[in-house]
N, C-alpha and C. Protein backbone atom coordinates (compact mmCIF):
# COMPACT_ATOMS: atom_id res chain seq x y z
N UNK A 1 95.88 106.93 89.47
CA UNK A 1 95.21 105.93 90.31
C UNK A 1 93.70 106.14 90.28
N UNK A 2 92.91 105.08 90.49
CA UNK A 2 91.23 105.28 90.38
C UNK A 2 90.61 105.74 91.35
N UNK A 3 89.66 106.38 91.43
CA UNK A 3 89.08 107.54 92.12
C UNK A 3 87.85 106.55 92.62
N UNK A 4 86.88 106.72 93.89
CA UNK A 4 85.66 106.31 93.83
C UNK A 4 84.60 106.27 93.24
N UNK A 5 84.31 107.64 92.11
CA UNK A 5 83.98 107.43 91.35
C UNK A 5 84.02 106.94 89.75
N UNK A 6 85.49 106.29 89.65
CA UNK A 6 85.64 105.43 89.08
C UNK A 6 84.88 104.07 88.74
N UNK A 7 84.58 103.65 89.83
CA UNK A 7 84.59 102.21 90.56
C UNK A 7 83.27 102.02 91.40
N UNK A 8 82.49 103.26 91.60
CA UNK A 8 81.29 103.28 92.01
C UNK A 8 80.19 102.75 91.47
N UNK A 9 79.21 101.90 92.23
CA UNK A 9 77.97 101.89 90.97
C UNK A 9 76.79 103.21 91.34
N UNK A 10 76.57 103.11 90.59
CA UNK A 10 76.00 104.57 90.44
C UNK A 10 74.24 104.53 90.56
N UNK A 11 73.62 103.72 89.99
CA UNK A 11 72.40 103.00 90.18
C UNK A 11 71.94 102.93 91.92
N UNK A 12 71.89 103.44 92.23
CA UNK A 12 71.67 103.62 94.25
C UNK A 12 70.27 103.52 94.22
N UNK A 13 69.36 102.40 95.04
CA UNK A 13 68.37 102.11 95.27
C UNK A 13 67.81 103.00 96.91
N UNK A 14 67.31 103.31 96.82
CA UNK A 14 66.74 104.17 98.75
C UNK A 14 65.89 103.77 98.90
N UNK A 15 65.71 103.89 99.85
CA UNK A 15 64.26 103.41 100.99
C UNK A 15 64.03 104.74 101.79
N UNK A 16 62.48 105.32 102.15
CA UNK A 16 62.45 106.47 103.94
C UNK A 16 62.38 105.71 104.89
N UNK A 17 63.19 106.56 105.62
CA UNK A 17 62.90 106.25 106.94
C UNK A 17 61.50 105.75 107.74
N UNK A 18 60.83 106.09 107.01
CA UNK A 18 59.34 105.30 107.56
C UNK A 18 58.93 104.33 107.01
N UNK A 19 59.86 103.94 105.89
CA UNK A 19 58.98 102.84 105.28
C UNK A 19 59.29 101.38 106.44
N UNK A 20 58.80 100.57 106.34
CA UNK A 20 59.11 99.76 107.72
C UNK A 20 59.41 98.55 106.65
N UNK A 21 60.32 97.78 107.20
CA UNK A 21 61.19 96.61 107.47
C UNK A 21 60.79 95.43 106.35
N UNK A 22 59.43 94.95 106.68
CA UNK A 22 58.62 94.58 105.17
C UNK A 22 59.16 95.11 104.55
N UNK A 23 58.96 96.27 103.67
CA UNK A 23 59.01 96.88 102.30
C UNK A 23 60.66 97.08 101.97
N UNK A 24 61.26 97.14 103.05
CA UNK A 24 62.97 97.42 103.05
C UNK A 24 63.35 95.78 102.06
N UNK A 25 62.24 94.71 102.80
CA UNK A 25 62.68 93.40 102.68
C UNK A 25 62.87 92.80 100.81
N UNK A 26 61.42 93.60 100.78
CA UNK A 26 60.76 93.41 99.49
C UNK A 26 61.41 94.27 98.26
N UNK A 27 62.31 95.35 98.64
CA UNK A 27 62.88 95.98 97.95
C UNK A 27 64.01 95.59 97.14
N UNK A 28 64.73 94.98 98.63
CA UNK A 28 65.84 94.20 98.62
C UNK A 28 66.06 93.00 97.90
N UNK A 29 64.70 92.07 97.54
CA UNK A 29 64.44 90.77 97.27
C UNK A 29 64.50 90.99 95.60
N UNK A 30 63.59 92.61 95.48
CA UNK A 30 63.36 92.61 93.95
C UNK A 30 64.59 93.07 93.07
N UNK A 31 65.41 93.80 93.59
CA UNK A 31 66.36 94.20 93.50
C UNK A 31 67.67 93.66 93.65
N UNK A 32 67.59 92.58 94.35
CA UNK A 32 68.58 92.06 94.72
C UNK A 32 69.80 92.05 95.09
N UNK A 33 69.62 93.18 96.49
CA UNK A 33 70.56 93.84 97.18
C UNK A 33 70.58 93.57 98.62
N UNK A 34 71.86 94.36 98.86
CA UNK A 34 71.73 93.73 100.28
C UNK A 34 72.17 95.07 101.09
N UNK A 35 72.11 95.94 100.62
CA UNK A 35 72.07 97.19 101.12
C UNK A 35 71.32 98.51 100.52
N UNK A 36 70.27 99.41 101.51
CA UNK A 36 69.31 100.13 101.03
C UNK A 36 70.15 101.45 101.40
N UNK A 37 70.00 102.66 100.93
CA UNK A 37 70.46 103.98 101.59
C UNK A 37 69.04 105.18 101.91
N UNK A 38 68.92 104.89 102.86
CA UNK A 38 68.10 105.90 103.45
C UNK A 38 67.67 107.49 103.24
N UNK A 39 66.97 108.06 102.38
CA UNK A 39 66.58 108.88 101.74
C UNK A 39 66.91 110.08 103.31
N UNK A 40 67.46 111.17 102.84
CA UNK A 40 67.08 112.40 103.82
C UNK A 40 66.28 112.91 103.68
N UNK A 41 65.45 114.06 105.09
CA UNK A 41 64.52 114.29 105.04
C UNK A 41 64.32 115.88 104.51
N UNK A 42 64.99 116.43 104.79
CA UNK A 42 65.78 117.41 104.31
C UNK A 42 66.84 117.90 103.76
N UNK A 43 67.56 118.84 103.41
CA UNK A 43 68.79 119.08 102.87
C UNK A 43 69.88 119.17 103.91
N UNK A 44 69.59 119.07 105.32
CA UNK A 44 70.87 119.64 105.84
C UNK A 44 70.93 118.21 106.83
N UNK A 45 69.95 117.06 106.45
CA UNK A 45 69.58 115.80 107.22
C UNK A 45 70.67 114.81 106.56
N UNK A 46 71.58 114.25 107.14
CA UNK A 46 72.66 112.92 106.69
C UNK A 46 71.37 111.76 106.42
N UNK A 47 72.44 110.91 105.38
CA UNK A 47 71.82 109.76 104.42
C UNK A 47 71.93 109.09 105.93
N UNK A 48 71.17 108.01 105.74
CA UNK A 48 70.97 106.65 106.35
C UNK A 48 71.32 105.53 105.60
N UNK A 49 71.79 104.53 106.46
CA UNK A 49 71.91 103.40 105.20
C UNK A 49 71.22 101.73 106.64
N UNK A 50 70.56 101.18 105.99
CA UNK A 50 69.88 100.18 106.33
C UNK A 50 70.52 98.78 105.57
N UNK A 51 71.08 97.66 106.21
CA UNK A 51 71.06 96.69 105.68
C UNK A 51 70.38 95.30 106.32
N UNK A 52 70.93 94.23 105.06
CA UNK A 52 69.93 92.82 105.27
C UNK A 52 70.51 92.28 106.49
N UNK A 53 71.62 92.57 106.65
CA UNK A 53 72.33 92.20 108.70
C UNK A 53 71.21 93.47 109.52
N UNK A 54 71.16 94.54 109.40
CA UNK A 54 70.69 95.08 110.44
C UNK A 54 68.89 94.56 110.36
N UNK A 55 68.20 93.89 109.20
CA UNK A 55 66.74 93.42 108.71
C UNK A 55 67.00 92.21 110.04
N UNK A 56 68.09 91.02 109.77
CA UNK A 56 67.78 90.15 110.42
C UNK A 56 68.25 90.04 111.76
N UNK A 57 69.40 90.90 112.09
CA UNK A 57 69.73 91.26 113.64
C UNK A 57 68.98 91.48 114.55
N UNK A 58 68.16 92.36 113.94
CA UNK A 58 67.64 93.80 114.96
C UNK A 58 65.90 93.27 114.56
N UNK A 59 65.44 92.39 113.61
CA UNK A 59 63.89 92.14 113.33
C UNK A 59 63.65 90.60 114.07
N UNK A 60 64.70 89.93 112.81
CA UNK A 60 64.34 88.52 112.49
C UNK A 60 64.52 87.95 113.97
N UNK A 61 65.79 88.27 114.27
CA UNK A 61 66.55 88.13 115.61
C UNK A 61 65.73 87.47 116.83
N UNK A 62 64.78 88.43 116.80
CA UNK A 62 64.03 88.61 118.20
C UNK A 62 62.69 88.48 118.31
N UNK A 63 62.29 88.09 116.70
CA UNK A 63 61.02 87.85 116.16
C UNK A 63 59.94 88.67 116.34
N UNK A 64 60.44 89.93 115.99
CA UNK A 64 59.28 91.18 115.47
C UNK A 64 58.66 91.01 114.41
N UNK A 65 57.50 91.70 114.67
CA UNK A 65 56.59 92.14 112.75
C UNK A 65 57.41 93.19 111.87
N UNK A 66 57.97 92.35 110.93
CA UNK A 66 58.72 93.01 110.16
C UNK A 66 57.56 94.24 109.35
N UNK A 67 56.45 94.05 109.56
CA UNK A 67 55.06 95.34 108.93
C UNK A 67 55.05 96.39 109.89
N UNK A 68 55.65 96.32 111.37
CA UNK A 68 55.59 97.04 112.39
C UNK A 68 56.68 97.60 112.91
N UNK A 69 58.06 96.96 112.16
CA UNK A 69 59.35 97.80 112.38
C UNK A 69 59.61 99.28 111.67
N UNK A 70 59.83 100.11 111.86
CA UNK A 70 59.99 101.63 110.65
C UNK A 70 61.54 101.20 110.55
N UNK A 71 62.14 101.14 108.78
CA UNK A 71 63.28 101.37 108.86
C UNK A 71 64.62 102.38 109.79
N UNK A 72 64.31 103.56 109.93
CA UNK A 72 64.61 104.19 111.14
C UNK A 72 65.12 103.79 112.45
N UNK A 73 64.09 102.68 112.87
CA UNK A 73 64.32 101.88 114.10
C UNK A 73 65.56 101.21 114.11
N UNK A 74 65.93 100.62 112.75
CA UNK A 74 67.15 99.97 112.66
C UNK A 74 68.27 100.47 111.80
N UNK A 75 68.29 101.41 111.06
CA UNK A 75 69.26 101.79 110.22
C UNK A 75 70.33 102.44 110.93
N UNK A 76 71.57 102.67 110.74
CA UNK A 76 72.84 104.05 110.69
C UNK A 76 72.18 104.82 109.89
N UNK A 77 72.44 105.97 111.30
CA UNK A 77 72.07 107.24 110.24
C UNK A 77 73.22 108.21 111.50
N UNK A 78 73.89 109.13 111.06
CA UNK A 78 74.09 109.41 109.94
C UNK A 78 75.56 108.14 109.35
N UNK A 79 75.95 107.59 108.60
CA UNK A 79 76.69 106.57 107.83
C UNK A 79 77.55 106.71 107.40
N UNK A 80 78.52 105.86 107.36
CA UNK A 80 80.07 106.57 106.73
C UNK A 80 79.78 106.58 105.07
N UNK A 81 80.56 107.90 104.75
CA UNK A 81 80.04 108.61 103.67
C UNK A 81 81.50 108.42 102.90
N UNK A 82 81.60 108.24 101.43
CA UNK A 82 82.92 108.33 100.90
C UNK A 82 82.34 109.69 99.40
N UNK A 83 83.89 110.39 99.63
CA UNK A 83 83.92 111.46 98.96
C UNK A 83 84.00 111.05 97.06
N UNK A 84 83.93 111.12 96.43
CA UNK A 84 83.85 110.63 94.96
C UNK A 84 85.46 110.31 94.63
N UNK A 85 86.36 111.70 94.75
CA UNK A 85 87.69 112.10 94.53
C UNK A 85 88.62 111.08 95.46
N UNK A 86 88.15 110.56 96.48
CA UNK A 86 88.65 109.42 97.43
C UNK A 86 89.67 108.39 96.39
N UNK A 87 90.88 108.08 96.73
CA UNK A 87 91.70 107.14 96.30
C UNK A 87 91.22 105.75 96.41
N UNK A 88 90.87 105.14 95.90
CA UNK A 88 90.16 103.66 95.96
C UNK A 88 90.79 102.96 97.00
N UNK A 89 92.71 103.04 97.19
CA UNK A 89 93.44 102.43 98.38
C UNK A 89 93.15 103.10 99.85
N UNK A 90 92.15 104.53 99.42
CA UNK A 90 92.19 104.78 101.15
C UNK A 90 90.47 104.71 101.40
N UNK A 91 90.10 104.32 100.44
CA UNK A 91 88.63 103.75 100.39
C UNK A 91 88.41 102.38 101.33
N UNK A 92 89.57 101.39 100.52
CA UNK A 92 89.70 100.21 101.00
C UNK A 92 89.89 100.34 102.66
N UNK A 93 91.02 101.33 103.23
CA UNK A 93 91.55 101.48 104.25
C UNK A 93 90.02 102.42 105.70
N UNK A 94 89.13 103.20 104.65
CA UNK A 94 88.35 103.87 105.33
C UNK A 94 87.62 102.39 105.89
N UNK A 95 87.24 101.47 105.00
CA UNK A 95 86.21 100.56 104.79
C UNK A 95 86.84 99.39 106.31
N UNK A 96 88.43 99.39 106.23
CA UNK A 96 88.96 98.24 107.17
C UNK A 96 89.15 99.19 108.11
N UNK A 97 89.35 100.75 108.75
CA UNK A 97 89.22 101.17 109.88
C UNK A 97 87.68 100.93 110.40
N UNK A 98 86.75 101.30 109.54
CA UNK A 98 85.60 101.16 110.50
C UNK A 98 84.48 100.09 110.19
N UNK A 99 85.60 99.09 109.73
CA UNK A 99 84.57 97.64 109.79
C UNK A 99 83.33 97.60 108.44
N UNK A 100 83.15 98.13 107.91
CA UNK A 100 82.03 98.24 106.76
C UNK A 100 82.64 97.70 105.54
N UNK A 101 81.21 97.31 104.82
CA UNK A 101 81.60 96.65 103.48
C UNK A 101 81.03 97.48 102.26
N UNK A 102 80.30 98.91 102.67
CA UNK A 102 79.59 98.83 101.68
C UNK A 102 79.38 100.94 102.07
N UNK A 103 79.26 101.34 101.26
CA UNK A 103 79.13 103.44 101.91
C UNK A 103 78.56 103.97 100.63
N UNK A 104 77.75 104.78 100.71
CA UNK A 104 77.19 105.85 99.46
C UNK A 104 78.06 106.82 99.17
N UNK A 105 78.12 107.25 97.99
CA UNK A 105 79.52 108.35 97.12
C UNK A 105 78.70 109.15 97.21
N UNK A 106 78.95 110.09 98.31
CA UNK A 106 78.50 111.69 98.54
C UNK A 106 79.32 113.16 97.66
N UNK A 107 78.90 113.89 97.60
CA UNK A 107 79.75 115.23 97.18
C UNK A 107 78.50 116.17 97.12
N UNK A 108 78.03 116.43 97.74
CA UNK A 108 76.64 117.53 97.93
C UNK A 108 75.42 116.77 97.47
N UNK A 109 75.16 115.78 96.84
CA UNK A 109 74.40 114.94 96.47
C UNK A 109 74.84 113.77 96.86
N UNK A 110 73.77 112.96 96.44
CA UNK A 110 74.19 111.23 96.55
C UNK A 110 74.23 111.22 95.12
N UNK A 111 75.76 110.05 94.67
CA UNK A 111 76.05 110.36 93.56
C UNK A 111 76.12 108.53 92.80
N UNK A 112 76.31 107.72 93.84
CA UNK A 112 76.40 106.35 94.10
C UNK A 112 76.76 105.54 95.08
N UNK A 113 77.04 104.35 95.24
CA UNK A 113 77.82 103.56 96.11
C UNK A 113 78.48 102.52 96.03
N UNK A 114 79.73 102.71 97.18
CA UNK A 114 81.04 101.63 96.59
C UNK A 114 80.90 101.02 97.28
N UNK A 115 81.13 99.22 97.17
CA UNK A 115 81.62 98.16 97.94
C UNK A 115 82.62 97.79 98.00
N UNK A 116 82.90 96.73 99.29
CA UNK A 116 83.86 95.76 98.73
C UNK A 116 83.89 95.44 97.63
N UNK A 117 82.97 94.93 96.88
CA UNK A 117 82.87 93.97 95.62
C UNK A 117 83.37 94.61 94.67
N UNK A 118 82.80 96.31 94.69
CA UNK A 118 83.42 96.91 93.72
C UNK A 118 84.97 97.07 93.55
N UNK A 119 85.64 97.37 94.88
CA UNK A 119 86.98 97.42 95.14
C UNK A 119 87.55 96.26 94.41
N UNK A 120 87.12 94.84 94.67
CA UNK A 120 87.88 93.54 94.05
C UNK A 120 87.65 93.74 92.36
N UNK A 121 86.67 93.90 91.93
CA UNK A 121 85.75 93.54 90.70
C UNK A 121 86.65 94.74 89.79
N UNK A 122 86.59 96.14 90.64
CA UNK A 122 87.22 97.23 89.29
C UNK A 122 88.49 97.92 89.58
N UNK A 123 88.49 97.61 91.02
CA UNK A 123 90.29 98.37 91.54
C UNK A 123 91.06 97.77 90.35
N UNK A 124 92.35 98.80 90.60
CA UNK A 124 93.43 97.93 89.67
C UNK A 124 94.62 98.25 90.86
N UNK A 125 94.02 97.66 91.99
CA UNK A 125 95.46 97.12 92.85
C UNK A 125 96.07 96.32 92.80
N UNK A 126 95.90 95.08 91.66
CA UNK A 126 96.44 93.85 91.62
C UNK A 126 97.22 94.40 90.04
N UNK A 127 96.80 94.80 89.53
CA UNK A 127 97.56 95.08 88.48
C UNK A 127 98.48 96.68 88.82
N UNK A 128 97.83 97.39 89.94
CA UNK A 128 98.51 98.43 89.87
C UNK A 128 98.81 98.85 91.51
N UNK A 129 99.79 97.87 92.32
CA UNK A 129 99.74 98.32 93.62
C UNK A 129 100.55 99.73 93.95
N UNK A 130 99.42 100.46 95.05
CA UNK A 130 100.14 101.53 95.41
C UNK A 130 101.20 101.79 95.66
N UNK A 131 102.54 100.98 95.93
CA UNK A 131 103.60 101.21 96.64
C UNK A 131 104.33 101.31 95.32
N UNK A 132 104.16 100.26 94.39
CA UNK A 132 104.53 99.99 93.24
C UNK A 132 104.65 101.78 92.62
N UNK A 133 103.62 102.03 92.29
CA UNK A 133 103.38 103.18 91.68
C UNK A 133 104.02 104.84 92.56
N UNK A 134 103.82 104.74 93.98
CA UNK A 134 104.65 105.43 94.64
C UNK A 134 105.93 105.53 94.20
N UNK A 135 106.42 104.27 94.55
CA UNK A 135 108.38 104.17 93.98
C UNK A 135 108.20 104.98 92.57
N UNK A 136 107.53 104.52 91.65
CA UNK A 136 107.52 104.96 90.38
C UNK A 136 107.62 106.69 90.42
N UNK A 137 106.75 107.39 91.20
CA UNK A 137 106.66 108.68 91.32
C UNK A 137 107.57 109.52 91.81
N UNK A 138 108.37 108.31 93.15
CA UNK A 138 109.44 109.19 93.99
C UNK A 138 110.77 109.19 92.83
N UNK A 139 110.48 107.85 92.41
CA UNK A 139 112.05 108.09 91.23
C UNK A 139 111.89 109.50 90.23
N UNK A 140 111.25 109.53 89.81
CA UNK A 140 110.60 110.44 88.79
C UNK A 140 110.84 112.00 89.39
N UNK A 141 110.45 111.90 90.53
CA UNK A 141 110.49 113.55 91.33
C UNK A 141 111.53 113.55 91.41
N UNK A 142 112.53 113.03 92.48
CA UNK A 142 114.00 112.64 92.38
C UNK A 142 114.37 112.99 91.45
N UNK A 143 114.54 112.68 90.13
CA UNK A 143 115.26 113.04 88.95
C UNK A 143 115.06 114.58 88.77
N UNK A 144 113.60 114.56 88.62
CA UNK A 144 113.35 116.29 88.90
C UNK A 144 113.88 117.11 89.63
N UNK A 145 113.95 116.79 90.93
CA UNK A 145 114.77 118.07 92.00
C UNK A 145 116.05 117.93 91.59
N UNK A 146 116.98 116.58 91.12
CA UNK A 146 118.08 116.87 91.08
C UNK A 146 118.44 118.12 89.87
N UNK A 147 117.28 117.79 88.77
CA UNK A 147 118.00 118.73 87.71
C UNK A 147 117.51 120.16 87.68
N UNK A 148 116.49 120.62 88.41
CA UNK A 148 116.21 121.63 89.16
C UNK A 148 117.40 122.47 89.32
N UNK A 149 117.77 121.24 90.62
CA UNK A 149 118.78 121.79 91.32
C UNK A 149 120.09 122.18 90.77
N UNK A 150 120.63 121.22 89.57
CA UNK A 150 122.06 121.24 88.81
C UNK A 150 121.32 122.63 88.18
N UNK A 151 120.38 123.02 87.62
CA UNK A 151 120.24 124.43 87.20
C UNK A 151 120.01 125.50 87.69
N UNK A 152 119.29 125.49 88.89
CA UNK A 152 119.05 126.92 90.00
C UNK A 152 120.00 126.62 90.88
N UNK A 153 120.87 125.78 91.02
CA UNK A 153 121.53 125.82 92.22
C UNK A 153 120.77 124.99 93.75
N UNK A 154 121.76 124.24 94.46
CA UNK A 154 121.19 123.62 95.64
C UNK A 154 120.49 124.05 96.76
N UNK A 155 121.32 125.66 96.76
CA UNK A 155 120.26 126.13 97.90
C UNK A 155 119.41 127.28 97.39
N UNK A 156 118.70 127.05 95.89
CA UNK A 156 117.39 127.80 95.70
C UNK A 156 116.47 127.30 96.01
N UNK A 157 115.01 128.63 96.00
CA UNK A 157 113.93 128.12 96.95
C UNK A 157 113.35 127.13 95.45
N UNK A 158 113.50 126.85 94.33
CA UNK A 158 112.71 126.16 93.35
C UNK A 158 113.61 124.67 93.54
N UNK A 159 114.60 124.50 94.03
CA UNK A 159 115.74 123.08 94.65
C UNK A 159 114.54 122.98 95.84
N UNK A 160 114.65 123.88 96.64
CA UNK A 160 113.63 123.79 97.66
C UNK A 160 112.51 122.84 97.66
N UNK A 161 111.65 123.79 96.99
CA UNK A 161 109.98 123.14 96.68
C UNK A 161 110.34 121.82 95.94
N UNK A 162 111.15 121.42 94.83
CA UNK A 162 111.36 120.21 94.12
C UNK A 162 111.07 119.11 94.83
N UNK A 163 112.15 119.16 96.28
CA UNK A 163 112.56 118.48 97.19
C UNK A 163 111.58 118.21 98.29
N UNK A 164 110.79 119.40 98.62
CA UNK A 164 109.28 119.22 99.00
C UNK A 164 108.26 117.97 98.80
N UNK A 165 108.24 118.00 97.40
CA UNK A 165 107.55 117.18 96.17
C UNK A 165 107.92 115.88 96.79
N UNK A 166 109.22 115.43 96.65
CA UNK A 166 109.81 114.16 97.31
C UNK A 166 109.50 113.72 98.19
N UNK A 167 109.41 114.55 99.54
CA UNK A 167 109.88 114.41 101.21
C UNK A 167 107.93 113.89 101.00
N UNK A 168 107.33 114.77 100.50
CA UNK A 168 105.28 114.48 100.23
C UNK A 168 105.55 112.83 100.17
N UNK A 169 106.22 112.38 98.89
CA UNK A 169 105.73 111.62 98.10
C UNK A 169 106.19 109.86 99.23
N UNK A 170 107.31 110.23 99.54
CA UNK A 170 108.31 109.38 100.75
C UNK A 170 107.55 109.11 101.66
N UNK A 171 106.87 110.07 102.47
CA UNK A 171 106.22 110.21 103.43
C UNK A 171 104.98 109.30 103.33
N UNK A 172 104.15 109.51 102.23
CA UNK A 172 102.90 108.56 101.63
C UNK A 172 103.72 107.40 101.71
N UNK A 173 104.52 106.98 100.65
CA UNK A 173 105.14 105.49 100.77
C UNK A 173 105.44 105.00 101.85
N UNK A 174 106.06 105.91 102.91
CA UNK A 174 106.02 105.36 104.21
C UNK A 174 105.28 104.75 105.19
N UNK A 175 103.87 105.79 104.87
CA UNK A 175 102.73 105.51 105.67
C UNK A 175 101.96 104.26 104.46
N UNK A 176 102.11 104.27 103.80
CA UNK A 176 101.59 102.98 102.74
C UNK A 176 102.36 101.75 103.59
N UNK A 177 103.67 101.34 103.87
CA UNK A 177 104.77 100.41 104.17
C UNK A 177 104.29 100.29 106.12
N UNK A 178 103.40 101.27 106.44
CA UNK A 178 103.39 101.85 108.16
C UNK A 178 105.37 101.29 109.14
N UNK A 179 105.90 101.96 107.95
CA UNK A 179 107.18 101.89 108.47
C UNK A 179 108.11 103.33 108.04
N UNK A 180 108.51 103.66 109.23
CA UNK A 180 109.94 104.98 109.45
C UNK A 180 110.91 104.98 108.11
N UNK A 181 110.39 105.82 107.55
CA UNK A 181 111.65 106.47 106.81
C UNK A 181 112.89 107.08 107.52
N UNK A 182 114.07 106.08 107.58
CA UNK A 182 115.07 106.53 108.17
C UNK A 182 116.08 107.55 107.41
N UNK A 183 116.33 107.41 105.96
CA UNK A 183 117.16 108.60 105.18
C UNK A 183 116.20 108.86 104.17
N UNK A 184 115.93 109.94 104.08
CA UNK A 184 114.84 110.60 102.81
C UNK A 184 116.04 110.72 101.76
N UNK A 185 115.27 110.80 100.52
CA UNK A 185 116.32 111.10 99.33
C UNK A 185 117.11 112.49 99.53
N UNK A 186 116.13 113.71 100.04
CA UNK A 186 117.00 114.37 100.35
C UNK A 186 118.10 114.38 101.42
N UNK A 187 117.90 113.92 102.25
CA UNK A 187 119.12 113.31 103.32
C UNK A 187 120.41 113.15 102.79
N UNK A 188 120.47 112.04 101.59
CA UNK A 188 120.88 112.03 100.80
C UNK A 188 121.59 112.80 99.83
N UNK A 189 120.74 113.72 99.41
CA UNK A 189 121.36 114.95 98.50
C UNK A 189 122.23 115.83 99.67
N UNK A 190 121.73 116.27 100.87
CA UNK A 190 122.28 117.11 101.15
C UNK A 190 123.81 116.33 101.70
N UNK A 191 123.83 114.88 101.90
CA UNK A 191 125.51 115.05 102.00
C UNK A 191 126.30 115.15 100.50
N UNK A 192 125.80 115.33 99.61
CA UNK A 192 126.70 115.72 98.41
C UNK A 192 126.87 117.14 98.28
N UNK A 193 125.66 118.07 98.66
CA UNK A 193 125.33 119.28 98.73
C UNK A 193 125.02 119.17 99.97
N UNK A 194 125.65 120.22 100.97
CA UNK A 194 125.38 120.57 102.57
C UNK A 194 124.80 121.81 102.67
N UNK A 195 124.54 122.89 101.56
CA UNK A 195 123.93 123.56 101.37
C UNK A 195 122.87 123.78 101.29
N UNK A 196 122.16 122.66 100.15
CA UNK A 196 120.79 122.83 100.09
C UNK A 196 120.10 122.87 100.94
N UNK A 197 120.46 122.47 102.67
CA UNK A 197 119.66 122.51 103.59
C UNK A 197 119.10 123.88 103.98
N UNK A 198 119.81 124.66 103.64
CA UNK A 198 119.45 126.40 103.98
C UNK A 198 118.70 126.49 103.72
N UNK A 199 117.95 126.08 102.36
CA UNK A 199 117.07 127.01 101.19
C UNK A 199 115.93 126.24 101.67
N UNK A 200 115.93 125.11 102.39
CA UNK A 200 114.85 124.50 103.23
C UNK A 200 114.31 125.38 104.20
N UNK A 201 114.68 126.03 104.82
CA UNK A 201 113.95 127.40 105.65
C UNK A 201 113.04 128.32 105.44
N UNK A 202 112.73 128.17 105.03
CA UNK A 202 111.72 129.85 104.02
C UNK A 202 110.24 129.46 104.56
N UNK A 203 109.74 131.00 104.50
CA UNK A 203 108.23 131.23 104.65
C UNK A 203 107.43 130.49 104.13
N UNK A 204 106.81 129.72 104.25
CA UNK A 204 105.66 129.09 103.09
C UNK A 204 104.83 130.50 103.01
């Protein structure tokens, strides 16, 4: 599945915090963006991110001197940040919990930034939906623990962990579906095998 930095553009335009509202405007115009990310001031200082809603909300709005606003005055700082390694489907999901269209790809640096647009334009959820590809994985593991298991036996700890693998993978599909898994595959196995439930016990 595609990663954020897959799908990121990478080209990230910034603005400081002092530059004021004008120059945010003019940046934006030449560039032709609609979101700036706010330079830190230091190393241990979170990005900022300034946009053309917070230019005309918080400036146009109320009819300030956009030469007399400091970006600062109006930006998020510190901004929701997406990790590079981020799953593009829980990108989408970070983006619809907290209302945003648009976040800089952090990992100790600023590395780029993903949008919506990017999500529609390079995801391959339409060609490759998560649930789709889940099923694909749980069948696949499934086959695995069973033959695991026909070779170590049902209640070894390597039947064990196999089955692990599954209960992971179920669990995601579940929370993908936001619906109760009522019989897991192993549920399943263990009424053919009532054993294997033992070997489920062990120390991690």
């Amino acid at each position: 599945m595609l990663k954020a930095s897959d799908i990121m553009t990478k080209e990230v335009v910034t603005i400081r915090g002092s530059s004021t509202a004008e120059e945010a405007v003019k940046l934006m115009r030449e560039k032709g963006l609609h979101t700036l990310i706010v330079e830190r001031r230091h190393d241990q200082d979170a990005y900022g991110i300034v946009t053309d809603s917070d230019i005309v909300y918080k400036v146009a709005a109320f009819g300030l001197d956009p030469k007399k606003v400091r970006v600062y005055e109006i930006m998020t700082k510190p901004c929701v940040v997406v990790n590079p390694d981020l799953g593009v489907e829980y990108v989408a999901r970070l983006f619809a919990n907290t209302n945003i269209r648009i976040a800089p790809v952090i990992k100790n640096e600023l590395m780029g930034i993903i949008s919506i647009t990017d999500i529609l334009s390079k995801g391959d959820f339409v060609e490759r939906p998560k649930q789709n590809f889940l099923e694909e994985e749980i069948q696949k593991a499934v086959a695995n623990a069973r033959a695991i298991c026909a070779e170590k036996g049902p209640n070894s700890r390597e039947c064990a962990v196999a089955w692990d693998i599954v209960e992971e993978l179920e669990a995601e599909a579940a929370h993908q579906r936001a619906s109760k898994l009522e019989k897991t595959s192993f549920d399943k196995y263990c009424e053919e095998f009532p054993d294997a439930l033992e070997a489920r016990m062990y120390d991690v």
